[in-house]
Every structure is written in C-alpha cells, then in structure tokens.
C-alpha atoms as a PDB file:
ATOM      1  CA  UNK A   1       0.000   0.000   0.000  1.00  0.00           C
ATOM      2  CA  UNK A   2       1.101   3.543  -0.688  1.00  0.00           C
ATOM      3  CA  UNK A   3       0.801   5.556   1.781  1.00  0.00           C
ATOM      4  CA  UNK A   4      -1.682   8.487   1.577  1.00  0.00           C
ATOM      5  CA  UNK A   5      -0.921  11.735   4.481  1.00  0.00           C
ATOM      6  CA  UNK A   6      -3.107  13.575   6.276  1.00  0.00           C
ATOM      7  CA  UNK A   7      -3.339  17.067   6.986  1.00  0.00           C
ATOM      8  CA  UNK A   8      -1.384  16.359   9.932  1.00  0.00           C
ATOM      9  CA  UNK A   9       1.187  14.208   8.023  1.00  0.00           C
ATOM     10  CA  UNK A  10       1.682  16.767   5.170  1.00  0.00           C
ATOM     11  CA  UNK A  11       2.140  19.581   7.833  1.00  0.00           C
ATOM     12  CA  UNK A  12       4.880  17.505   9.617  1.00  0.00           C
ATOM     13  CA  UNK A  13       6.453  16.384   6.007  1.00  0.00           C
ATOM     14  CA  UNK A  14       6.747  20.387   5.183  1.00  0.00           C
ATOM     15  CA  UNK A  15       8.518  20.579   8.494  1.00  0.00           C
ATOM     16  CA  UNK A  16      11.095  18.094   7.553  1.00  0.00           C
ATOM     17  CA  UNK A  17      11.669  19.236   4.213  1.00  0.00           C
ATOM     18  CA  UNK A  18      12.270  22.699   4.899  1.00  0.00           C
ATOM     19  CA  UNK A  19      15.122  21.000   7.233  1.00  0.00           C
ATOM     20  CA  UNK A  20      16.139  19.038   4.479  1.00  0.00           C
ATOM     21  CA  UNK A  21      16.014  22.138   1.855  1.00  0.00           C
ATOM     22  CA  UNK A  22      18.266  24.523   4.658  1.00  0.00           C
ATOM     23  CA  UNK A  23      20.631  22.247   5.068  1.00  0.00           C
ATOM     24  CA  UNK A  24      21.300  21.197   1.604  1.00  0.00           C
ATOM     25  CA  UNK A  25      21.269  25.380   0.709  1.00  0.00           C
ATOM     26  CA  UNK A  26      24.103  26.116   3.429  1.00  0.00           C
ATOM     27  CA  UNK A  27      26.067  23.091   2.192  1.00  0.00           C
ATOM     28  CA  UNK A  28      26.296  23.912  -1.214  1.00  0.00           C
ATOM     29  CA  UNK A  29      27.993  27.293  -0.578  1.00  0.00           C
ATOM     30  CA  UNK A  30      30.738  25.513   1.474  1.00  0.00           C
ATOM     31  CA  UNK A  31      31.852  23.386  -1.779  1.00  0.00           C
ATOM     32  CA  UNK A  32      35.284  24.587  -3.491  1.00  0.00           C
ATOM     33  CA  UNK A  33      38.585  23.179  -4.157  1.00  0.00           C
ATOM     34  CA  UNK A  34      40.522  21.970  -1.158  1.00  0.00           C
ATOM     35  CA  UNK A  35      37.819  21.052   0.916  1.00  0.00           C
ATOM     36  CA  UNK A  36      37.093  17.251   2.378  1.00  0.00           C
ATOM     37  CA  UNK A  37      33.888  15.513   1.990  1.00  0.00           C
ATOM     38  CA  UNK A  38      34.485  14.333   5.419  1.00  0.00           C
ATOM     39  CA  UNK A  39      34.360  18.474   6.514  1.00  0.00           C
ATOM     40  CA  UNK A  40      31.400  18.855   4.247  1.00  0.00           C
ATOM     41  CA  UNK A  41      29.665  16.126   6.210  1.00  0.00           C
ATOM     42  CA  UNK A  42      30.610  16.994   9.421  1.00  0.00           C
ATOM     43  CA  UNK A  43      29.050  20.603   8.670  1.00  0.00           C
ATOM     44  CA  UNK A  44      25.925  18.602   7.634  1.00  0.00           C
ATOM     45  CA  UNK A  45      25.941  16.891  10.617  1.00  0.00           C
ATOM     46  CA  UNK A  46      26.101  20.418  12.440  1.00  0.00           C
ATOM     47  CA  UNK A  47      23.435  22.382  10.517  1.00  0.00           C
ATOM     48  CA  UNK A  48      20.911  19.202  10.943  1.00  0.00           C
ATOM     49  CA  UNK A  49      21.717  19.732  15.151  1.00  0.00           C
ATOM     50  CA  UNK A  50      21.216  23.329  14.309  1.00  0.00           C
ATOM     51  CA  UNK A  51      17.605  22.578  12.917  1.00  0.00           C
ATOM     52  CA  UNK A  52      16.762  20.232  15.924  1.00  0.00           C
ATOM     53  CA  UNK A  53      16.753  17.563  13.470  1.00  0.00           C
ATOM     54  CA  UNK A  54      18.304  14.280  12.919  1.00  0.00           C
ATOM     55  CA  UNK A  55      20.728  12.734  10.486  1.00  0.00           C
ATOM     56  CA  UNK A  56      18.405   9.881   8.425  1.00  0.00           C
ATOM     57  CA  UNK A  57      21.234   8.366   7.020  1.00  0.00           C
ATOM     58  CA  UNK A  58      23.946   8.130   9.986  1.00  0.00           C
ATOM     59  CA  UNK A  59      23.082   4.661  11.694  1.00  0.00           C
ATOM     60  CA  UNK A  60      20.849   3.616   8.567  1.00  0.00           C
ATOM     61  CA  UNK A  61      20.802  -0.413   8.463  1.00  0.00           C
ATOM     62  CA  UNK A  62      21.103  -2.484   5.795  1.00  0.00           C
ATOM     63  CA  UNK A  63      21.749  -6.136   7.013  1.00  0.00           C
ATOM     64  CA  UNK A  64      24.503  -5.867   9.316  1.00  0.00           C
ATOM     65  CA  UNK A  65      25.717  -2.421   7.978  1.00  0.00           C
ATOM     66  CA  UNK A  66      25.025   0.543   9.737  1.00  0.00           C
ATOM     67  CA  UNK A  67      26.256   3.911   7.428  1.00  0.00           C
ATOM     68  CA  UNK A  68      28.917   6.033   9.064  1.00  0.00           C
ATOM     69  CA  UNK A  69      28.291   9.382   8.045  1.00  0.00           C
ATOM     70  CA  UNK A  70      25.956  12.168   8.425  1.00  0.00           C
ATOM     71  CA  UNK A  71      24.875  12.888   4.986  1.00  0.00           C
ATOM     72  CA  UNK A  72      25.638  11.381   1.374  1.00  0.00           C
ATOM     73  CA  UNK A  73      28.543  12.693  -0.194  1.00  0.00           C
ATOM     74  CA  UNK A  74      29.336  11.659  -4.083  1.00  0.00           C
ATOM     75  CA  UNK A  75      31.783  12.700  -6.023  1.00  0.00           C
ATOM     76  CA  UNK A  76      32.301  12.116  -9.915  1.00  0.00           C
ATOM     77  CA  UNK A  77      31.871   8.331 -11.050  1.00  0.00           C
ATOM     78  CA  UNK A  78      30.146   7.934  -7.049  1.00  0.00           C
ATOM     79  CA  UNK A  79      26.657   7.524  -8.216  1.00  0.00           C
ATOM     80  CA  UNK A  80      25.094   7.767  -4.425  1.00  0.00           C
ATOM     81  CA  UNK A  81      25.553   6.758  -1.074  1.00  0.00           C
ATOM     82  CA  UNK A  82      29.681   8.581  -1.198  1.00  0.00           C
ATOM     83  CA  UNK A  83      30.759   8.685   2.449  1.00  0.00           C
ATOM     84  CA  UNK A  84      32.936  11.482   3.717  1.00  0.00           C
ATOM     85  CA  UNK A  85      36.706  10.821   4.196  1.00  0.00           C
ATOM     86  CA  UNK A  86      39.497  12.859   5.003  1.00  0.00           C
ATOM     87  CA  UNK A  87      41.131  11.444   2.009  1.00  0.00           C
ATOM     88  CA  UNK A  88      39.095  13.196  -0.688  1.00  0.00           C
ATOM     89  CA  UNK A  89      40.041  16.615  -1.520  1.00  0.00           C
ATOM     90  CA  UNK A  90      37.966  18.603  -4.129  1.00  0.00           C
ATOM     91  CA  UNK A  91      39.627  19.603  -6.744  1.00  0.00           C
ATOM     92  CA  UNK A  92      38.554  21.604  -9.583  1.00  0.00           C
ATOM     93  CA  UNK A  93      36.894  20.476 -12.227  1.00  0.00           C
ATOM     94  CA  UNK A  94      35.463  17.367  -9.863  1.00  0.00           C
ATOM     95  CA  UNK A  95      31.644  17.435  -9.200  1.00  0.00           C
ATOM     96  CA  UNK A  96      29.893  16.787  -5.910  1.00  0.00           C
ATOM     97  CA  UNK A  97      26.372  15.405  -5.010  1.00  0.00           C
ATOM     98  CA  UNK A  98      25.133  16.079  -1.771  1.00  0.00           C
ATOM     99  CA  UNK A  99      22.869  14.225  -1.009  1.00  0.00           C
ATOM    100  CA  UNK A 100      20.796  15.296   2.806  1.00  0.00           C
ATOM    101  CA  UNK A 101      18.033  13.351   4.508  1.00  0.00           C
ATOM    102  CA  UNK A 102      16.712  14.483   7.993  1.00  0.00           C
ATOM    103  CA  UNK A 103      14.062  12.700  10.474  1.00  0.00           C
ATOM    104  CA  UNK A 104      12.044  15.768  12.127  1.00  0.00           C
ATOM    105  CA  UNK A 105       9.387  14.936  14.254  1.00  0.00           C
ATOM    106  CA  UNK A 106       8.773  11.757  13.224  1.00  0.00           C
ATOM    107  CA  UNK A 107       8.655  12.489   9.798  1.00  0.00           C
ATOM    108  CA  UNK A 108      11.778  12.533   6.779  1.00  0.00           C
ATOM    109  CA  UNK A 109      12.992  15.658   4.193  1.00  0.00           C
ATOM    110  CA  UNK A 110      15.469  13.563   1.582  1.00  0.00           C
ATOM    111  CA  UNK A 111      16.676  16.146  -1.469  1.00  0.00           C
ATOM    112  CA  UNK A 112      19.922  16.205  -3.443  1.00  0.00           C
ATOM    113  CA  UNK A 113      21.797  18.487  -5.612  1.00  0.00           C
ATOM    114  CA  UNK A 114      25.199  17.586  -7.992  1.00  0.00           C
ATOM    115  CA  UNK A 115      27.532  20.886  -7.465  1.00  0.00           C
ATOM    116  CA  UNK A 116      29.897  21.868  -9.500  1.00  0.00           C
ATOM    117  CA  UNK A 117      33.422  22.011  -7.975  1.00  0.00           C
ATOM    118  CA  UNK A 118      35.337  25.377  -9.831  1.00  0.00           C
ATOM    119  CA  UNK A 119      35.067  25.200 -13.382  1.00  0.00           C
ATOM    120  CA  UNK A 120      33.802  22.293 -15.177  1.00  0.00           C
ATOM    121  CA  UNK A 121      33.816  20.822 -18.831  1.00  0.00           C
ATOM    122  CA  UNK A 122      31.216  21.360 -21.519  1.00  0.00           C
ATOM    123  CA  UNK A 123      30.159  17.844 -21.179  1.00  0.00           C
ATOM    124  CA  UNK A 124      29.924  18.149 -17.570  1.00  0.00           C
ATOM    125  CA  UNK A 125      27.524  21.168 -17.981  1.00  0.00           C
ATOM    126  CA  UNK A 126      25.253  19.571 -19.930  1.00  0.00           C
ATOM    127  CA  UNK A 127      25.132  16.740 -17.784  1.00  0.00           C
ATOM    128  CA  UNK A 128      24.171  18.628 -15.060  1.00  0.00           C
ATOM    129  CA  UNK A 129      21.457  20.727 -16.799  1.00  0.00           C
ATOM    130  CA  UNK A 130      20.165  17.758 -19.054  1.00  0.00           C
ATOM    131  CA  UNK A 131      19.534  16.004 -15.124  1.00  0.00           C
ATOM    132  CA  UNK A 132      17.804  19.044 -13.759  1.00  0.00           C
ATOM    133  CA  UNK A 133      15.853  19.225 -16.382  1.00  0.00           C
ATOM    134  CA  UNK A 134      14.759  15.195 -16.340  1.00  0.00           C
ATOM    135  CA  UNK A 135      14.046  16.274 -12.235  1.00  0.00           C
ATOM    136  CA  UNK A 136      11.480  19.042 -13.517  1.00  0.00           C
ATOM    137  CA  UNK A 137       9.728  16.878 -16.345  1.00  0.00           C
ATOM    138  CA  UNK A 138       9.295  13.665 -13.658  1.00  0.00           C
ATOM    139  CA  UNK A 139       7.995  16.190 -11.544  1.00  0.00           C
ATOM    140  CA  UNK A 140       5.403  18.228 -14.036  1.00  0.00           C
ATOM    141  CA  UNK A 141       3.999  14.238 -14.415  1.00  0.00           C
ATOM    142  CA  UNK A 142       3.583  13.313 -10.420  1.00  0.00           C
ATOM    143  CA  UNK A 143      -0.039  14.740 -11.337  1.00  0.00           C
ATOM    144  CA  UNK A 144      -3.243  13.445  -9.603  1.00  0.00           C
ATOM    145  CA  UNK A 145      -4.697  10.488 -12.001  1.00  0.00           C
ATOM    146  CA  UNK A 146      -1.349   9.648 -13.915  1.00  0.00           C
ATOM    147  CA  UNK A 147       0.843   6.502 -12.962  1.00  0.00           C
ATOM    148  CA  UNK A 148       4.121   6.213 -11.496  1.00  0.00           C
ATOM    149  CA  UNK A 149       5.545   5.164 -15.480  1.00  0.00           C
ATOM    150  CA  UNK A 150       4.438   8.743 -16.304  1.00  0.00           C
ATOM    151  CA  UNK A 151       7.252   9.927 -14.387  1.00  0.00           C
ATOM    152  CA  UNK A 152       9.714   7.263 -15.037  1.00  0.00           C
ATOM    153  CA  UNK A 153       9.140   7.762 -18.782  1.00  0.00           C
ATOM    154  CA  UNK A 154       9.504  11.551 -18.607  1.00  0.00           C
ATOM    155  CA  UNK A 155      12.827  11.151 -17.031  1.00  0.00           C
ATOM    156  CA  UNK A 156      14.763   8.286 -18.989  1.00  0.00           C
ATOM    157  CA  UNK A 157      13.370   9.868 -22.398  1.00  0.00           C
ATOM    158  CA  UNK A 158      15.210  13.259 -22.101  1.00  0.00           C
ATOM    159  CA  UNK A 159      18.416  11.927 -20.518  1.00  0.00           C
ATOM    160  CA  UNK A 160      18.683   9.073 -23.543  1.00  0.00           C
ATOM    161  CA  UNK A 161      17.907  11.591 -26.171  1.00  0.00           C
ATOM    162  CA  UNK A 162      20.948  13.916 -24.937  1.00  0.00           C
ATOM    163  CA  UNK A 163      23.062  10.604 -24.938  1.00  0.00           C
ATOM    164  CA  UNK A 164      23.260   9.922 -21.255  1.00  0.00           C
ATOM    165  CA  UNK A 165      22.818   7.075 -19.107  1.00  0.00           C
ATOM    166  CA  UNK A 166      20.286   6.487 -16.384  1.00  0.00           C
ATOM    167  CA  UNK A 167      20.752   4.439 -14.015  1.00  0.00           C
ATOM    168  CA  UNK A 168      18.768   1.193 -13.779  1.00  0.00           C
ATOM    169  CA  UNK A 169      19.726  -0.381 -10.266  1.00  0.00           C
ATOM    170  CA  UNK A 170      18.788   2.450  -8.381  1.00  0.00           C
ATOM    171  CA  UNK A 171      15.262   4.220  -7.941  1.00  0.00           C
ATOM    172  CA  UNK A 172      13.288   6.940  -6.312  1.00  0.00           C
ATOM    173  CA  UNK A 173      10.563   6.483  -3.866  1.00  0.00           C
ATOM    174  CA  UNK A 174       7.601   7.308  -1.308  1.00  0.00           C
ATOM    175  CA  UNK A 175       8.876   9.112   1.772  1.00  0.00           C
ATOM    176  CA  UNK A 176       6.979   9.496   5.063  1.00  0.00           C
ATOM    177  CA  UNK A 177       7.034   8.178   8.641  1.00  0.00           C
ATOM    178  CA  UNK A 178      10.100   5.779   6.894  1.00  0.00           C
ATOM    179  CA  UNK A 179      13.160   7.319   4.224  1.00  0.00           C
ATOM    180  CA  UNK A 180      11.918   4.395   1.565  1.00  0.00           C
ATOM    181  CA  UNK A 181       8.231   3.830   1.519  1.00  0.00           C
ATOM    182  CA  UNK A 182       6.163   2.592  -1.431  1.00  0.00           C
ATOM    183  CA  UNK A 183       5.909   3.474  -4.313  1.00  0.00           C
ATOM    184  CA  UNK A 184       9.238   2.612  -5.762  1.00  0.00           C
ATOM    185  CA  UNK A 185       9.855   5.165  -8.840  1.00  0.00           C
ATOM    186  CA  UNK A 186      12.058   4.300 -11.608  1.00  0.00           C
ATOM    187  CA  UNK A 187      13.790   6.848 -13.935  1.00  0.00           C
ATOM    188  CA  UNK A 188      12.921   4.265 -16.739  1.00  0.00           C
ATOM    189  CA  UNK A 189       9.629   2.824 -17.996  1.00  0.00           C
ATOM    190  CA  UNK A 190       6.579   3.133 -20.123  1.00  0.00           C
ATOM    191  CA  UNK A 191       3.781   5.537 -19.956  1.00  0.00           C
ATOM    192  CA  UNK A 192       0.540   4.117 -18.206  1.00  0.00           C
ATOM    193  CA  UNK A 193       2.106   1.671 -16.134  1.00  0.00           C
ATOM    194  CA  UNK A 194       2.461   1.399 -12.350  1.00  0.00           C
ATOM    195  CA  UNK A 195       0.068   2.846  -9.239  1.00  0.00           C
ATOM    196  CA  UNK A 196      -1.716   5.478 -10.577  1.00  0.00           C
ATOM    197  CA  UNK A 197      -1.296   8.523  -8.638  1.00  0.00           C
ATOM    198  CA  UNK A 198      -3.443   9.599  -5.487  1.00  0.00           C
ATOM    199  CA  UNK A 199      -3.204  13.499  -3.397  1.00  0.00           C
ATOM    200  CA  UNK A 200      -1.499  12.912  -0.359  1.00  0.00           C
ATOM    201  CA  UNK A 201       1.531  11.137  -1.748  1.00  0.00           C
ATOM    202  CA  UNK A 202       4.959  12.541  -0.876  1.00  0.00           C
ATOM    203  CA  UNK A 203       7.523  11.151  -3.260  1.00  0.00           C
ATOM    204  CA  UNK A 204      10.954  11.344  -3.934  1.00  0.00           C
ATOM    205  CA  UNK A 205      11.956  11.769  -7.232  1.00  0.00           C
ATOM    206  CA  UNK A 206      15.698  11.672  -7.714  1.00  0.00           C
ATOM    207  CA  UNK A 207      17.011  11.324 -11.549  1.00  0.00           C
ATOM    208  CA  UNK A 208      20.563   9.525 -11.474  1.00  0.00           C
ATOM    209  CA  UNK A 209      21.882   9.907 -14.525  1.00  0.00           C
ATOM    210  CA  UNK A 210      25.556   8.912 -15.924  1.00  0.00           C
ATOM    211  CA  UNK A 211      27.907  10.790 -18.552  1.00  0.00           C
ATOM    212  CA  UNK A 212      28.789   7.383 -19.640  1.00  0.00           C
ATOM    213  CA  UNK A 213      27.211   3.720 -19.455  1.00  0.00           C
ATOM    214  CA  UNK A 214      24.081   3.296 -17.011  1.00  0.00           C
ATOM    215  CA  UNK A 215      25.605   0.368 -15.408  1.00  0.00           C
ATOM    216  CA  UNK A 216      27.026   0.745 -11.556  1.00  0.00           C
ATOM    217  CA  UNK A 217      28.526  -1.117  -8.802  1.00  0.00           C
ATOM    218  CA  UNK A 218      28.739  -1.226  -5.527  1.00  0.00           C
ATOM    219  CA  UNK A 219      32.383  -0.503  -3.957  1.00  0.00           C
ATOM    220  CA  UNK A 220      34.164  -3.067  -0.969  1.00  0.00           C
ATOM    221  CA  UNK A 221      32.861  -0.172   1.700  1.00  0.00           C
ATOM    222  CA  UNK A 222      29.416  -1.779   1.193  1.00  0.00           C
ATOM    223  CA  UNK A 223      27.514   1.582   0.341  1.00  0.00           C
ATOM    224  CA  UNK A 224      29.255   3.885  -2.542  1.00  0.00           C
ATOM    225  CA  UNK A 225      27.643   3.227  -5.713  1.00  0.00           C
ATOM    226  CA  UNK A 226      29.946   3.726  -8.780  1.00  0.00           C
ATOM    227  CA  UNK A 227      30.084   3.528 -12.447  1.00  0.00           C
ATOM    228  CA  UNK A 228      30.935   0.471 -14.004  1.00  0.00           C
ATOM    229  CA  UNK A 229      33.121   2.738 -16.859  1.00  0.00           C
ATOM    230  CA  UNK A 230      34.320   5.200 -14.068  1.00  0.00           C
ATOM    231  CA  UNK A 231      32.178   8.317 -16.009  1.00  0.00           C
ATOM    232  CA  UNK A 232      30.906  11.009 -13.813  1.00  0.00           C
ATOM    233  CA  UNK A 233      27.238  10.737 -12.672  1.00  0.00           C
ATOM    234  CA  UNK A 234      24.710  13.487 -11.562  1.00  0.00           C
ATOM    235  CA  UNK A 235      21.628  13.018  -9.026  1.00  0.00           C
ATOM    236  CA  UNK A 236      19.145  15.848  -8.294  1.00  0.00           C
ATOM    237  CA  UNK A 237      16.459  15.044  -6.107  1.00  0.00           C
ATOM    238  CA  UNK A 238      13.138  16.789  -4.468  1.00  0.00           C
ATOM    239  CA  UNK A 239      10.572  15.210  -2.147  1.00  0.00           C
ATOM    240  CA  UNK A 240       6.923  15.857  -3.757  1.00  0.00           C
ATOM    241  CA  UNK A 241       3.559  16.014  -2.282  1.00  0.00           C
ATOM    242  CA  UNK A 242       0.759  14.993  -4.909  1.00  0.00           C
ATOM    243  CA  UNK A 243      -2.272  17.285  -4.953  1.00  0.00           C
ATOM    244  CA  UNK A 244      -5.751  17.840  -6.749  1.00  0.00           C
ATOM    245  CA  UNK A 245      -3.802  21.183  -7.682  1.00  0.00           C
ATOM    246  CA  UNK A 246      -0.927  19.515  -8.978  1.00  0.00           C
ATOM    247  CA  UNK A 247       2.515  18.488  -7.436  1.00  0.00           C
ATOM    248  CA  UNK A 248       4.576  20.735  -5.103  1.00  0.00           C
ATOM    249  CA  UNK A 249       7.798  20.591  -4.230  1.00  0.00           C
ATOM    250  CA  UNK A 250       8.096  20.917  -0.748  1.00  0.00           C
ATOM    251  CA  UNK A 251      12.186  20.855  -0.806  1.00  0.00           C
ATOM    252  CA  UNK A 252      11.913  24.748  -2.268  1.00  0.00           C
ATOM    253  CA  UNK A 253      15.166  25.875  -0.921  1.00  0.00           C
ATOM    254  CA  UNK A 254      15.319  29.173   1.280  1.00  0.00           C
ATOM    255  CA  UNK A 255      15.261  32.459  -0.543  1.00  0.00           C
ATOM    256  CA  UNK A 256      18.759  33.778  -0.916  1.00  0.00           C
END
C-alpha cells in the first residue's frame, strides 16, 4: 500500500523538508577546491543539530551495515551513497552530489543536488542541466490520475535523447514516517504503467543519470555506488507532495 498523508502528516512532512532544503542550501555554498567531503559532512551533521533535526542516514541499516556518516557525499563516477573521508580533496573540475536526509518529528525531508566544484567541462555542464531538467519533467507528471511510469518515462526519455545514461539499479521512492516507503519510482519505464497517482503522496523523485554507461557497482565499503566505466554521474532530487492542484515541491530551498 502507498501511503496516503493527512493534513497532519503533510504539515509535519513540510517541516522536515524545509530542514532538508536549509541544510542542503548552506552546504552547497561551502563546496570549493581543497575542501574534504568528510568536513562537508561533518558541517551537515552540524546544521541538521542546528535545525533540531536528525541525520536519516547516519546509523541507517542495511543487514549488518550501519552507514557512518551524516549525509551522502558523491563525487564524480560515485553515483550515491559517497561517504565522507578525510582522504578526498575537491579539486577543480570534480563534481559533488550532496545528497541530505533528515528525520524531524517523526517524519523525513530527503533532497539532493550535484555541485559543481570550480570550473567544469562542456560535457559536464550539460550533464548537469540535461539532469535538472529530467528532475522538472518527472515532476510536471507526479499529477493526480497519472501513474508512477508517467514519471519514469519523462525522465529516462530526455536523458537518452541527450546521450546519457540512467541508471537502472537504483530508484526513487515514497517518503513518510520511513526514508523508503512505497511506491518505488524508476527513472525508466513506459507511460501508463504502475500505481496510478493519489493526493497525499509525498515522493521522492531523484534522476541519477551517468555521462557514460548506465551500469554501476557497488564498492568493498558496502555503500558507494559507482560507475561500471568510471564516467561522472549526476543526481538531483526533491521530495513531492501529490495534490488535486498539482505536485509541489516541498524541498523549495530558502530564498537567498
């Protein structure tokens, strides 16, 4: 069953995202050259305190692993799931995705955002803004009375006409009371397929889409999710409430 919030629920979810949105706002301006994702996550881990808000990610199970770090920090061919080390220095030219997810009053805020770090290449560029763009179209389809493939669809068709890759083993997802509820939401997939689309849903759409190949793998820490041909990858991400209105982003970010 998908879950379907109530006024009460939606309130609480607009709580957590706007935690989720500040967080991932203040980050971004810390990323340059010569930074460490493990100080970029460690100021994460501060500005969620600062919110009096939770890390969803630090602790997060899977099996018998528990993730180490405050927020998700990817850089180049890291897909998702990066971890912060003192070992990786920025550099210019690299690019970062920051990836934040908060627990507020019972209820999660999960949004992302690929940075670049310095100047970038051409290719890179259009990486970037071809994946923003896929974010927006998903998100003009999470419509009242569509299906979950309306969204998938939107996405994979822009990124393969502009020659990228998205990424297959990896989707988006509900997001409540839990950081992965149903429905799953694949960046791939046909029109008119899936659960047809209901107000009160709170998504997470989150394009992950690869300069190169679509294939990934998962690296011998357990979590960071690579490409297979080592090519850069770019996520963007927003949590979504459904309404009779139409979808709204409720991971706005704060007005400069």
């Amino acid at each position: 069953m998908i879950p379907i919030k109530d006024a009460t629920g939606i309130a609480r979810m607009r709580e957590a995202c706007a935690v989720a949105a500040f967080v991932l706002h203040e980050l971004k301006k810390h990323v340059r050259p010569g930074v460490t994702t493990y100080d970029l996550d460690q100021l994460a881990k501060d500005l969620i305190a600062s919110r009096g808000a939770r890390s969803a990610c630090f602790g997060y199970q899977i099996d018998e692993r528990r993730f180490p770090a405050y927020s998700c920090l990817s850089v180049n061919e890291e897909v998702v799931h990066g971890i912060g080390s003192l070992k990786r220095v920025l550099r210019d030219g690299d690019i970062i995705s920051l990836d934040i997810v908060v627990e507020h009053q019972g209820y999660i805020g999960d949004n992302a955002f690929t940075v670049p770090v310095g100047a970038v290449s051409p290719a890179i560029q259009k990486l970037l803004a071809v994946s923003r763009e896929a974010l927006a179209l998903g998100i003009a389809q999470a419509r009242v009375g569509n299906r979950i493939g309306d969204i998938s669809h939107a996405i994979q068709v822009h990124c393969e006409k502009n020659g990228f890759g998205v990424v297959r083993d990896l989707v988006g997802h509900g997001v409540g009371v839990d950081m992965h509820e149903e429905p799953q939401i694949p960046n791939f997939g046909r029109k008119g397929t899936g659960a047809k689309i209901r107000p009160g849903m709170t998504l997470a759409i989150e394009p992950m889409v690869n300069l190169g190949t679509y294939r990934t793998k998962c690296l011998s820490d357990g979590w960071t999710i690579v490409t297979t041909d080592a090519a850069p990858s770019a996520h963007f991400e927003h949590t979504v409430l459904t309404r009779e209105e139409g979808p709204e982003i409720l991971t706005v970010p704060p007005a400069a």
